[in-house]
PDB file of N, CA and C in Angstrom:
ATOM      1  N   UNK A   1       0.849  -1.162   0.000  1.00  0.00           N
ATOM      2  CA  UNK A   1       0.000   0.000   0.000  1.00  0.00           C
ATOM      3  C   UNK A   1       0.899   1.230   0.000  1.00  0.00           C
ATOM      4  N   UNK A   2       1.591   1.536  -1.088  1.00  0.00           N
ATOM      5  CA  UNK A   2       2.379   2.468  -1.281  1.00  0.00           C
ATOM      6  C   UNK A   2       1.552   3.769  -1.485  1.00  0.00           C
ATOM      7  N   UNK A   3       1.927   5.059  -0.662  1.00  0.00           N
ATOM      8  CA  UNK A   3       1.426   6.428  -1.118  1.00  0.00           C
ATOM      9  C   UNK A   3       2.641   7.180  -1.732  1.00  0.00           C
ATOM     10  N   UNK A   4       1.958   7.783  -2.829  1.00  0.00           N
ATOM     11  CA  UNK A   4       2.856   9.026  -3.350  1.00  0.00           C
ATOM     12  C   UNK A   4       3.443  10.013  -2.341  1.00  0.00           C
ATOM     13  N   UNK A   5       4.274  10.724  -2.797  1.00  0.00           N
ATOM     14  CA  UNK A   5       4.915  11.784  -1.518  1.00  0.00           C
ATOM     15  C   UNK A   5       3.786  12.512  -1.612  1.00  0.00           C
ATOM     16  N   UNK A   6       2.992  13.335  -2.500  1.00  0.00           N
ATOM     17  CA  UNK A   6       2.583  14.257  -2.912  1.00  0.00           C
ATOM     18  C   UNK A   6       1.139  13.715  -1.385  1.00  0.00           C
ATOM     19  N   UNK A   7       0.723  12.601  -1.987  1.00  0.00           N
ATOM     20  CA  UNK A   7      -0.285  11.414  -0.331  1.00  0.00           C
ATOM     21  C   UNK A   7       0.354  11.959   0.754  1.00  0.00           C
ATOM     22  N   UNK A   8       1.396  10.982   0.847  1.00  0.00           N
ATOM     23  CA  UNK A   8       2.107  10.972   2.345  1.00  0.00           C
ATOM     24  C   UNK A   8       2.060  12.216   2.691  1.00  0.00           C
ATOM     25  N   UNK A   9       1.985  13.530   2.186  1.00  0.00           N
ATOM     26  CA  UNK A   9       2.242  14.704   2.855  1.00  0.00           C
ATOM     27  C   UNK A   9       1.095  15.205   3.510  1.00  0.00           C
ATOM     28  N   UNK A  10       0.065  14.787   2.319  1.00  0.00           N
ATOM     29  CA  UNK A  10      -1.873  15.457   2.572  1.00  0.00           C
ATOM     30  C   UNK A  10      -1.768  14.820   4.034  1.00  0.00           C
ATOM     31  N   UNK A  11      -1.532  13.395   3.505  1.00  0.00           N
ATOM     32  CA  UNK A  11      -2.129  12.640   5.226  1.00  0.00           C
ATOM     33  C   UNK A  11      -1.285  13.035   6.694  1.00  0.00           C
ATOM     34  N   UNK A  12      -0.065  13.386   6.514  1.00  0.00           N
ATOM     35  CA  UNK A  12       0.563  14.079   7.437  1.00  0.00           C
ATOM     36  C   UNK A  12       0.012  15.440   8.302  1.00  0.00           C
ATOM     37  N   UNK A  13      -0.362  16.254   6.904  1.00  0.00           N
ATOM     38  CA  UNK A  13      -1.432  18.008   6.946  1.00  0.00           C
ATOM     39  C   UNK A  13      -2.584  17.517   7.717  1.00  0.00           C
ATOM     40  N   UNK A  14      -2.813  16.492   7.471  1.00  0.00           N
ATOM     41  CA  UNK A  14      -4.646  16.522   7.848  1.00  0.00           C
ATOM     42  C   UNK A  14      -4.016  15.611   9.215  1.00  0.00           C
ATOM     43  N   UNK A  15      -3.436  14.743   9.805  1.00  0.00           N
ATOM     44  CA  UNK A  15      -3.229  14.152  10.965  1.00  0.00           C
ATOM     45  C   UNK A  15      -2.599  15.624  11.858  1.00  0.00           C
ATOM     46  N   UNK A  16      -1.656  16.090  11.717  1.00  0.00           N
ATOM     47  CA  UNK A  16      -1.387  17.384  12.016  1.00  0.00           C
ATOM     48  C   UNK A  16      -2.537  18.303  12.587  1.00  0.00           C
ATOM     49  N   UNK A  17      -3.059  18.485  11.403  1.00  0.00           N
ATOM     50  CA  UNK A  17      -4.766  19.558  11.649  1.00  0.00           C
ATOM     51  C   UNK A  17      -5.599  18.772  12.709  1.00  0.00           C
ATOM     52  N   UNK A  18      -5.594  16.969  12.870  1.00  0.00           N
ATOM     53  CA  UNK A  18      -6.609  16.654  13.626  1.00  0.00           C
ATOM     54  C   UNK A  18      -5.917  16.739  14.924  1.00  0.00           C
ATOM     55  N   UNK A  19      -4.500  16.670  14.947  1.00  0.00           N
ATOM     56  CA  UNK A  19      -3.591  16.035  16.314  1.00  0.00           C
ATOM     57  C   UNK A  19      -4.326  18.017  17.316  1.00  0.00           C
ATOM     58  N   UNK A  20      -4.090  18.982  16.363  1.00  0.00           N
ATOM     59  CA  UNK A  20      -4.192  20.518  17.180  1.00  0.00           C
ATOM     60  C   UNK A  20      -5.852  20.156  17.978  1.00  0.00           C
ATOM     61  N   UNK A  21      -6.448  20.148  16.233  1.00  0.00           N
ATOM     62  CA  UNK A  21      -8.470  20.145  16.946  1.00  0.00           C
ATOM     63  C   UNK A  21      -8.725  18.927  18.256  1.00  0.00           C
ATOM     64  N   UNK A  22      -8.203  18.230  18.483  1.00  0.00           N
ATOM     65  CA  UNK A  22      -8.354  17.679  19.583  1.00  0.00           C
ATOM     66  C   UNK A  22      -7.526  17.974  20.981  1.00  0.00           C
ATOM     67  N   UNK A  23      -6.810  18.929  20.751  1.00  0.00           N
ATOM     68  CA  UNK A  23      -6.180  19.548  21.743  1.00  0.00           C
ATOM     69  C   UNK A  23      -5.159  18.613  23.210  1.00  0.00           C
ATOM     70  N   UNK A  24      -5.010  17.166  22.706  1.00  0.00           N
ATOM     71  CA  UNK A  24      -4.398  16.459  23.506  1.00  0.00           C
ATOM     72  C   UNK A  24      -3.445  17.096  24.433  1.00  0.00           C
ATOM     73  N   UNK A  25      -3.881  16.139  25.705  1.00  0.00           N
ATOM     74  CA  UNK A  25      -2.906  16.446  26.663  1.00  0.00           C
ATOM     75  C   UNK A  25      -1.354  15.834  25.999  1.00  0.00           C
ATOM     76  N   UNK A  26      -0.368  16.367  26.859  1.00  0.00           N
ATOM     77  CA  UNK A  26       1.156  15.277  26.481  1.00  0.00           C
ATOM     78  C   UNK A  26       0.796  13.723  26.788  1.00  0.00           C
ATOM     79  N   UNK A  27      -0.062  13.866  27.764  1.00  0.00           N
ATOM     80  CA  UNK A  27      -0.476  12.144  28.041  1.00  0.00           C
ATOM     81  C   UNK A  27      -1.340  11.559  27.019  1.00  0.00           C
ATOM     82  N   UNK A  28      -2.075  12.110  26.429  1.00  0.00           N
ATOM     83  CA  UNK A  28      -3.198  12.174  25.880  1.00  0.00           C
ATOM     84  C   UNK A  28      -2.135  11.703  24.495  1.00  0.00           C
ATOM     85  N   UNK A  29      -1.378  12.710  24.042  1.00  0.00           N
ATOM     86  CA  UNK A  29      -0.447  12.693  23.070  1.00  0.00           C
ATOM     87  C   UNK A  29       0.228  11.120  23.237  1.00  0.00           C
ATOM     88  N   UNK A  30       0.501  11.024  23.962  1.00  0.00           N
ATOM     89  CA  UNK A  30       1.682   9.445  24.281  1.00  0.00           C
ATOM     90  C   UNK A  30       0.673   8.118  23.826  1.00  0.00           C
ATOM     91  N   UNK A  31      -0.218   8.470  24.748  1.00  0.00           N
ATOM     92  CA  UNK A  31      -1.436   7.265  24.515  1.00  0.00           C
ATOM     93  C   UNK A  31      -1.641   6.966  23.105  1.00  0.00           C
ATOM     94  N   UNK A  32      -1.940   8.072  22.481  1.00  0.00           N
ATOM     95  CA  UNK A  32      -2.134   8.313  21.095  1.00  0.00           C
ATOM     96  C   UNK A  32      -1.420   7.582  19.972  1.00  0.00           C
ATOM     97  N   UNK A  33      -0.224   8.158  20.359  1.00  0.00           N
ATOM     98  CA  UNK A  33       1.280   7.505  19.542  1.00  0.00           C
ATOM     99  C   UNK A  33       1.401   6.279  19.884  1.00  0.00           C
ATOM    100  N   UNK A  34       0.938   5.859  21.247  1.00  0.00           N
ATOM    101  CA  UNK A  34       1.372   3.926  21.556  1.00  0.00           C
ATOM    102  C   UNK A  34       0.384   2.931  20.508  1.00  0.00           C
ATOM    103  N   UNK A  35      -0.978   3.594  20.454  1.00  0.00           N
ATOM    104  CA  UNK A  35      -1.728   2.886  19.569  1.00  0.00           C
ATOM    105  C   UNK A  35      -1.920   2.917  18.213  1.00  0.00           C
ATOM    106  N   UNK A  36      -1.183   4.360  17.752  1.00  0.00           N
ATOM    107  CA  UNK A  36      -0.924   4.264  16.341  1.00  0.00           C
ATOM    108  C   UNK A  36       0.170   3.335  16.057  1.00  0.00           C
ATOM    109  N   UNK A  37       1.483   3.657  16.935  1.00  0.00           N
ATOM    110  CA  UNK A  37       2.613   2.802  16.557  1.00  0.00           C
ATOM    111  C   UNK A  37       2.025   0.986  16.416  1.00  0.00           C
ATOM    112  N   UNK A  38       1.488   0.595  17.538  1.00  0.00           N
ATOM    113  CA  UNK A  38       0.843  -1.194  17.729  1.00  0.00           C
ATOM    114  C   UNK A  38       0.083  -1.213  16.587  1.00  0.00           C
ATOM    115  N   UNK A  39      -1.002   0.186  16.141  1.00  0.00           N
ATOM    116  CA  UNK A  39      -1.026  -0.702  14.607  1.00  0.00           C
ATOM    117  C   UNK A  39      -0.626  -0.576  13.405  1.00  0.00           C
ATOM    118  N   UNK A  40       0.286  -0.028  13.400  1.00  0.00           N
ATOM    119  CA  UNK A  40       1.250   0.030  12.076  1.00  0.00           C
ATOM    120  C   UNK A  40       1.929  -0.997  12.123  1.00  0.00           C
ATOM    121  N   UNK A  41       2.490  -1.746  13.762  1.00  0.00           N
ATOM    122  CA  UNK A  41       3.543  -2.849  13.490  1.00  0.00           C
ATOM    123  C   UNK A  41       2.375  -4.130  13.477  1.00  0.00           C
ATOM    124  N   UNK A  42       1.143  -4.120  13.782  1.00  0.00           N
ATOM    125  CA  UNK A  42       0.697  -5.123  13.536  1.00  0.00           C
ATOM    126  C   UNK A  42       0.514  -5.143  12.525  1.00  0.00           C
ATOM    127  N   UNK A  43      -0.095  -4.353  11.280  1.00  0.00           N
ATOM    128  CA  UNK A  43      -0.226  -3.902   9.790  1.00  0.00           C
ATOM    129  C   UNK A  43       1.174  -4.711   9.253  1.00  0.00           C
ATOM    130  N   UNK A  44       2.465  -4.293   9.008  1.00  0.00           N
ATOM    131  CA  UNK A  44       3.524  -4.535   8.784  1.00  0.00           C
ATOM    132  C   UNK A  44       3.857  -6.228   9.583  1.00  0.00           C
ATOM    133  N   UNK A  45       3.632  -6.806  10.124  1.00  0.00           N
ATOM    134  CA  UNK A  45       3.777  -8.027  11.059  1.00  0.00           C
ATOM    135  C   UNK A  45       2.877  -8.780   9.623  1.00  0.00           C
ATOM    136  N   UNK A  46       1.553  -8.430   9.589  1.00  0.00           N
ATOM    137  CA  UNK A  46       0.582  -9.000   8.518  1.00  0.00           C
ATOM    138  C   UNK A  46       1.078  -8.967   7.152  1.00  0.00           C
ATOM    139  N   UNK A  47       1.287  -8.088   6.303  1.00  0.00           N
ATOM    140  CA  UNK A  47       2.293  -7.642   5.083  1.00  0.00           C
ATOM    141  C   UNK A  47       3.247  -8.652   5.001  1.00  0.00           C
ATOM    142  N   UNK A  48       3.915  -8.953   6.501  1.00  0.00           N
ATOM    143  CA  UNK A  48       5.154  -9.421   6.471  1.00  0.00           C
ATOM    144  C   UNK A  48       4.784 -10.924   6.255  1.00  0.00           C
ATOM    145  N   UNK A  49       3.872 -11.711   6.909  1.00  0.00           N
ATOM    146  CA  UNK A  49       3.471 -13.084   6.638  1.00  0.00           C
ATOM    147  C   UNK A  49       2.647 -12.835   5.493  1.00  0.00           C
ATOM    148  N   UNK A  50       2.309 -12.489   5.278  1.00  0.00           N
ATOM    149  CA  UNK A  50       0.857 -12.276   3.616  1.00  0.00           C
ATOM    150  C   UNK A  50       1.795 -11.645   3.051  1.00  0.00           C
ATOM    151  N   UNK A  51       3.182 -11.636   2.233  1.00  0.00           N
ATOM    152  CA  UNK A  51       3.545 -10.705   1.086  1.00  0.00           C
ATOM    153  C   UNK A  51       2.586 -10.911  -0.465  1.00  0.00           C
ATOM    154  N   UNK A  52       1.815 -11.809  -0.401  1.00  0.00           N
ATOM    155  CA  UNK A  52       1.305 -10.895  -1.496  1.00  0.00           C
ATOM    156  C   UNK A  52      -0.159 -10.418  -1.341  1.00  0.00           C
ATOM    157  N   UNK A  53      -0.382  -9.646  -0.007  1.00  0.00           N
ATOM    158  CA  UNK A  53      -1.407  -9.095  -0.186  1.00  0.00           C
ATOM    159  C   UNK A  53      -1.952  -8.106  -0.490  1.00  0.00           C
ATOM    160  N   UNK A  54      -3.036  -7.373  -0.452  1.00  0.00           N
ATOM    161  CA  UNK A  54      -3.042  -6.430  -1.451  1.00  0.00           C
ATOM    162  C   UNK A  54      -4.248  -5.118  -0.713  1.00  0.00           C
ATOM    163  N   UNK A  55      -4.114  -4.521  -1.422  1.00  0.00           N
ATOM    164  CA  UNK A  55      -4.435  -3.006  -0.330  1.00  0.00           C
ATOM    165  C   UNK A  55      -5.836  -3.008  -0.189  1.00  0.00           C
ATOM    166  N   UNK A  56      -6.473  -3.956  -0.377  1.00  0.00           N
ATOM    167  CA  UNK A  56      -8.019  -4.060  -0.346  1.00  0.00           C
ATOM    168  C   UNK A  56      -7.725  -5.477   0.967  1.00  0.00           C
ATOM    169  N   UNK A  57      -6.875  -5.911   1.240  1.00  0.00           N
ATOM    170  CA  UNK A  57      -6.791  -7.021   2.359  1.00  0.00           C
ATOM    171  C   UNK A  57      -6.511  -6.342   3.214  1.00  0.00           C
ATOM    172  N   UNK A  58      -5.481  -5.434   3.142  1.00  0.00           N
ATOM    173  CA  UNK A  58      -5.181  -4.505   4.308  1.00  0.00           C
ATOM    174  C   UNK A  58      -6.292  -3.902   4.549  1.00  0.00           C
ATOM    175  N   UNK A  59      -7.180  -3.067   3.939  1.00  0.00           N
ATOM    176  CA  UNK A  59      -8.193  -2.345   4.098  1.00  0.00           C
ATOM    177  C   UNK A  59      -8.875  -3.025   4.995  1.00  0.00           C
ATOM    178  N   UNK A  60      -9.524  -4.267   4.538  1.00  0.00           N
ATOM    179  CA  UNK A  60     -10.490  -5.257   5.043  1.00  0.00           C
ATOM    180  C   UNK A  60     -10.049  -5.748   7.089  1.00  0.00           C
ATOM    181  N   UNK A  61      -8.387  -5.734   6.646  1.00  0.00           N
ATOM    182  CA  UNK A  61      -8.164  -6.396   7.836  1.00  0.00           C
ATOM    183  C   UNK A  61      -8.250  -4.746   9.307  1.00  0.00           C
ATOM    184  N   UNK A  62      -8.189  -3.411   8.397  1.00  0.00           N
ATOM    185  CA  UNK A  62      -8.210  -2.676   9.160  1.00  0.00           C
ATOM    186  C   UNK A  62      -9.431  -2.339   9.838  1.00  0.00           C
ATOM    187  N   UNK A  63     -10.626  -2.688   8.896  1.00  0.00           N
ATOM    188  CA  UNK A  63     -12.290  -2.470   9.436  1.00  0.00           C
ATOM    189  C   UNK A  63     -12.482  -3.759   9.951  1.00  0.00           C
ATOM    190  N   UNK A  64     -11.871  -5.080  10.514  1.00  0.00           N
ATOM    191  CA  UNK A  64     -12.260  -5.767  10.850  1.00  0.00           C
ATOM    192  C   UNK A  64     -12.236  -5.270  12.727  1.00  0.00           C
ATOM    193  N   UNK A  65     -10.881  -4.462  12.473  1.00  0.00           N
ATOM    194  CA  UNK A  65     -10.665  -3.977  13.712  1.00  0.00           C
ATOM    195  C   UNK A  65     -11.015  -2.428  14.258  1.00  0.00           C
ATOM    196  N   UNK A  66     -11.891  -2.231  13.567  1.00  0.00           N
ATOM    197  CA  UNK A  66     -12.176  -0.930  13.668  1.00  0.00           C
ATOM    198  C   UNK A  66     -13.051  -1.021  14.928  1.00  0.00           C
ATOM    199  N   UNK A  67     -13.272  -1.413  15.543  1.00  0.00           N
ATOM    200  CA  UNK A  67     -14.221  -1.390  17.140  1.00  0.00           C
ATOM    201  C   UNK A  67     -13.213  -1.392  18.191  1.00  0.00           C
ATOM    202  N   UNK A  68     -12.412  -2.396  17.897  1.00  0.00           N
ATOM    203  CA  UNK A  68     -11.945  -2.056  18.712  1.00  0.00           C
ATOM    204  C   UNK A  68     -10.162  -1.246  19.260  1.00  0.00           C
ATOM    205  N   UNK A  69     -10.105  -0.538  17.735  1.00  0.00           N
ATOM    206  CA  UNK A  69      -9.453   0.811  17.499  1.00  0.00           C
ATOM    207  C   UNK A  69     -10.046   1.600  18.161  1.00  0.00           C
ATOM    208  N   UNK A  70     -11.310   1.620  18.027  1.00  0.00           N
ATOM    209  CA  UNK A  70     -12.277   3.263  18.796  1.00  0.00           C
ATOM    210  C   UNK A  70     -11.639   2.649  20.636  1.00  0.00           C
ATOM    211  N   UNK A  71     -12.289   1.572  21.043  1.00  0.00           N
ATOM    212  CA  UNK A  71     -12.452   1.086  22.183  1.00  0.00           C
ATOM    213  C   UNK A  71     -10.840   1.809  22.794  1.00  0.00           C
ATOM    214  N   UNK A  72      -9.811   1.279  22.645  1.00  0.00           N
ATOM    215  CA  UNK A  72      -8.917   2.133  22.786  1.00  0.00           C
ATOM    216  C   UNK A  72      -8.936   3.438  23.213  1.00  0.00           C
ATOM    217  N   UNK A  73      -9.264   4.106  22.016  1.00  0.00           N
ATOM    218  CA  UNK A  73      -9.045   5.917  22.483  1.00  0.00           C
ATOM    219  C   UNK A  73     -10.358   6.131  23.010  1.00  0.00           C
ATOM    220  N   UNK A  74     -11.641   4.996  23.265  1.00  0.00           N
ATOM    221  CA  UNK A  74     -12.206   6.090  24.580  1.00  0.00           C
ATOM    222  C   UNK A  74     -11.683   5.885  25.884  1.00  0.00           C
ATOM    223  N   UNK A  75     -10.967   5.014  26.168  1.00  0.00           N
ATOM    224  CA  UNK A  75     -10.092   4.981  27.375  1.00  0.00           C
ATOM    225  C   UNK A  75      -9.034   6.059  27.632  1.00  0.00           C
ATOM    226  N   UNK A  76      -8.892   6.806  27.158  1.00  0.00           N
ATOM    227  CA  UNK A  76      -8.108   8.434  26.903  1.00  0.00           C
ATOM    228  C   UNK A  76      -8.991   9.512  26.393  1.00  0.00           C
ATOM    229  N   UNK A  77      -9.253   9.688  25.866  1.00  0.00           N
ATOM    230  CA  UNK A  77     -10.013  10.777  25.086  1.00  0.00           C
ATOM    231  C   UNK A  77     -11.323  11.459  26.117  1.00  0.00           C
ATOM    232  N   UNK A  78     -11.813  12.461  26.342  1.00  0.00           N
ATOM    233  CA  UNK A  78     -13.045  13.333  26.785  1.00  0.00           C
ATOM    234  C   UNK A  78     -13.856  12.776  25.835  1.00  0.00           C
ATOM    235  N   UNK A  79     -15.139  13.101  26.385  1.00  0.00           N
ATOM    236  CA  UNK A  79     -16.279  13.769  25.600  1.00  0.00           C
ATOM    237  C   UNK A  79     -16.280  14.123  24.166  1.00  0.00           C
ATOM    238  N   UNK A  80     -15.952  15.227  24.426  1.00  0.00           N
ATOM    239  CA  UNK A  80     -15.611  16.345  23.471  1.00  0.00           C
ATOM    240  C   UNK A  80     -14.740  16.196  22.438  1.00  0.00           C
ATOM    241  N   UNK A  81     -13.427  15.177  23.010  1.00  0.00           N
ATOM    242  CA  UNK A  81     -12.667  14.781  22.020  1.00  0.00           C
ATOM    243  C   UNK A  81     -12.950  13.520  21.127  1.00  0.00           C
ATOM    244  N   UNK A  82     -13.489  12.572  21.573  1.00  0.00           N
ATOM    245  CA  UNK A  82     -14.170  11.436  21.114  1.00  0.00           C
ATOM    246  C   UNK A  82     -14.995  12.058  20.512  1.00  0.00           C
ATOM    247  N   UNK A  83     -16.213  13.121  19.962  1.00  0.00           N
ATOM    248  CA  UNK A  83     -17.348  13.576  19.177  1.00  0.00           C
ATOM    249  C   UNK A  83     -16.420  13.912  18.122  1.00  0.00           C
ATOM    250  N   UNK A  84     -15.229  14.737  18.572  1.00  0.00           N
ATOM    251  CA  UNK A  84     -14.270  15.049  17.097  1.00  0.00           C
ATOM    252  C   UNK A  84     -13.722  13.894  16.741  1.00  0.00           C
ATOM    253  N   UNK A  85     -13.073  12.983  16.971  1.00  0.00           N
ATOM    254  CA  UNK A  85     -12.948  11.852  16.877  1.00  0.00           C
ATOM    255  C   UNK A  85     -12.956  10.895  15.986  1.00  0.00           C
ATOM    256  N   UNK A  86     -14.281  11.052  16.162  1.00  0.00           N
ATOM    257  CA  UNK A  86     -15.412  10.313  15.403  1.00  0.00           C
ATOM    258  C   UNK A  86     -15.816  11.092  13.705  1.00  0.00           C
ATOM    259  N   UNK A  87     -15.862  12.463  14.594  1.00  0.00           N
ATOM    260  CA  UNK A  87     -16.353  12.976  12.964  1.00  0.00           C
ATOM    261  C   UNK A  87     -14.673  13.120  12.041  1.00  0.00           C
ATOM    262  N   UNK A  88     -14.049  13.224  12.553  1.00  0.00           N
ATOM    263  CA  UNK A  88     -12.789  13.189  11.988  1.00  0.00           C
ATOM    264  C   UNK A  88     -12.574  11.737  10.884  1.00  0.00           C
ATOM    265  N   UNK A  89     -13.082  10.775  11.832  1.00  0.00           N
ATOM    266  CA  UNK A  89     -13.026   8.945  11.167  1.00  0.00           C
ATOM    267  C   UNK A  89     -13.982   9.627   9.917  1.00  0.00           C
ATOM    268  N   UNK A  90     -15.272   9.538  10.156  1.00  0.00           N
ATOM    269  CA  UNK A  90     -16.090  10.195   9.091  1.00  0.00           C
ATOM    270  C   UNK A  90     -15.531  10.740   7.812  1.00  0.00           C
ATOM    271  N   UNK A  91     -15.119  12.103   8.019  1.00  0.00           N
ATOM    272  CA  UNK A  91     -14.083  12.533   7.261  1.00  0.00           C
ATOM    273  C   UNK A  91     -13.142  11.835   6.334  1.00  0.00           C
ATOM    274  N   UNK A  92     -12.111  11.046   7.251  1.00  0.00           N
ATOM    275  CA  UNK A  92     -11.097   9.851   6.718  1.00  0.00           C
ATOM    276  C   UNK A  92     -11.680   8.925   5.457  1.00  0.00           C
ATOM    277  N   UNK A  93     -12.814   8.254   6.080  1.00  0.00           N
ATOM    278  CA  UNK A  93     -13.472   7.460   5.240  1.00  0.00           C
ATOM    279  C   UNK A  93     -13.737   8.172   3.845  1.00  0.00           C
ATOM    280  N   UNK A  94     -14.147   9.358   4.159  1.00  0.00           N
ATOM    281  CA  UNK A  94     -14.746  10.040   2.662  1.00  0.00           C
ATOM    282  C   UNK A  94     -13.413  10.695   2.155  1.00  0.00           C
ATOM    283  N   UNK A  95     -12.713  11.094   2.624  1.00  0.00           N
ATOM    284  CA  UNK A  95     -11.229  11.101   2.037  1.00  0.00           C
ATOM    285  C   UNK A  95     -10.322  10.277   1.386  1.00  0.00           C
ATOM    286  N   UNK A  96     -10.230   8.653   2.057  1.00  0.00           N
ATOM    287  CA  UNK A  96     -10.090   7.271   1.286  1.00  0.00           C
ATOM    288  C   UNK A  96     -10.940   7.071   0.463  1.00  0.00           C
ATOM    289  N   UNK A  97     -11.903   7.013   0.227  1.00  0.00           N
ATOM    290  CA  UNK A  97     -12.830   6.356  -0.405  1.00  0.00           C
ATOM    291  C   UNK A  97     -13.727   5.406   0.038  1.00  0.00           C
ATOM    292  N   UNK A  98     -14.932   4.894  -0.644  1.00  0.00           N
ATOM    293  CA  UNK A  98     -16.043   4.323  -0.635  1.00  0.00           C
ATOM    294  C   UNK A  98     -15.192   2.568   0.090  1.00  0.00           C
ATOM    295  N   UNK A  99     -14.048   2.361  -0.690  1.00  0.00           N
ATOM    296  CA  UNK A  99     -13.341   1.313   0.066  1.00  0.00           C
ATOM    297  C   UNK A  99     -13.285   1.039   1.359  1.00  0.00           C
ATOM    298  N   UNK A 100     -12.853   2.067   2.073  1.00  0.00           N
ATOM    299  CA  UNK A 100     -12.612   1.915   3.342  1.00  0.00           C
ATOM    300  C   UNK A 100     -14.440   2.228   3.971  1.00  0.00           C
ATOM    301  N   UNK A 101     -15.152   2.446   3.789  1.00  0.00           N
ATOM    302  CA  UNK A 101     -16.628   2.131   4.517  1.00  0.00           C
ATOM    303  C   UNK A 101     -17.148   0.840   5.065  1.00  0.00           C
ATOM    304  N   UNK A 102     -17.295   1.082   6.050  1.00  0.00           N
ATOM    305  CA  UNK A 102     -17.824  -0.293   6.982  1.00  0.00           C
ATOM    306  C   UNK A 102     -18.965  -0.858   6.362  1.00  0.00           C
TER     307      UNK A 102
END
């Protein structure tokens, strides 16, 4: 699932823009980063036994876990930050595409 630089940068801008609107604490921040990092290496762990899979398997294997991705950050997150959160995922989805929809 290779992105162009021209990708990799949008998605950087817009993680950036969401990391401010949610206003994380430094703890808040750490928490954040532990569960992005666990699933990138589980992503990459999968890639690594499945080399020939393909960006619609990854996709699939990422909404399989999409419950309990959320479940995670409401154990950190407010109120307030979980409603952005959420509409942010929203967002994502319509930014990826119709693919990534549950």
């Amino acid at each position: 699932m290779n992105l162009t630089a021209e990708q990799r940068e949008q998605v950087a801008t817009e993680l950036n823009r969401f990391a401010r609107d949610l206003n994380l604490t430094n703890e808040q921040t750490e928490k954040l980063h532990s569960a992005l990092a666990e699933g990138r290496e589980k992503i990459a762990e999968y890639v690594k036994n499945n080399p020939n899979t393909t960006k619609a398997d990854i996709v699939a294997k990422v909404k399989a876990h999409r419950d309990e991705i959320r479940q995670r950050v409401v154990k950190f997150l407010t109120p307030e930050q979980l409603s952005k959160w959420d509409s942010e995922i929203a967002k994502a989805k319509e930014f990826l595409g119709e693919e990534v929809d549950a």
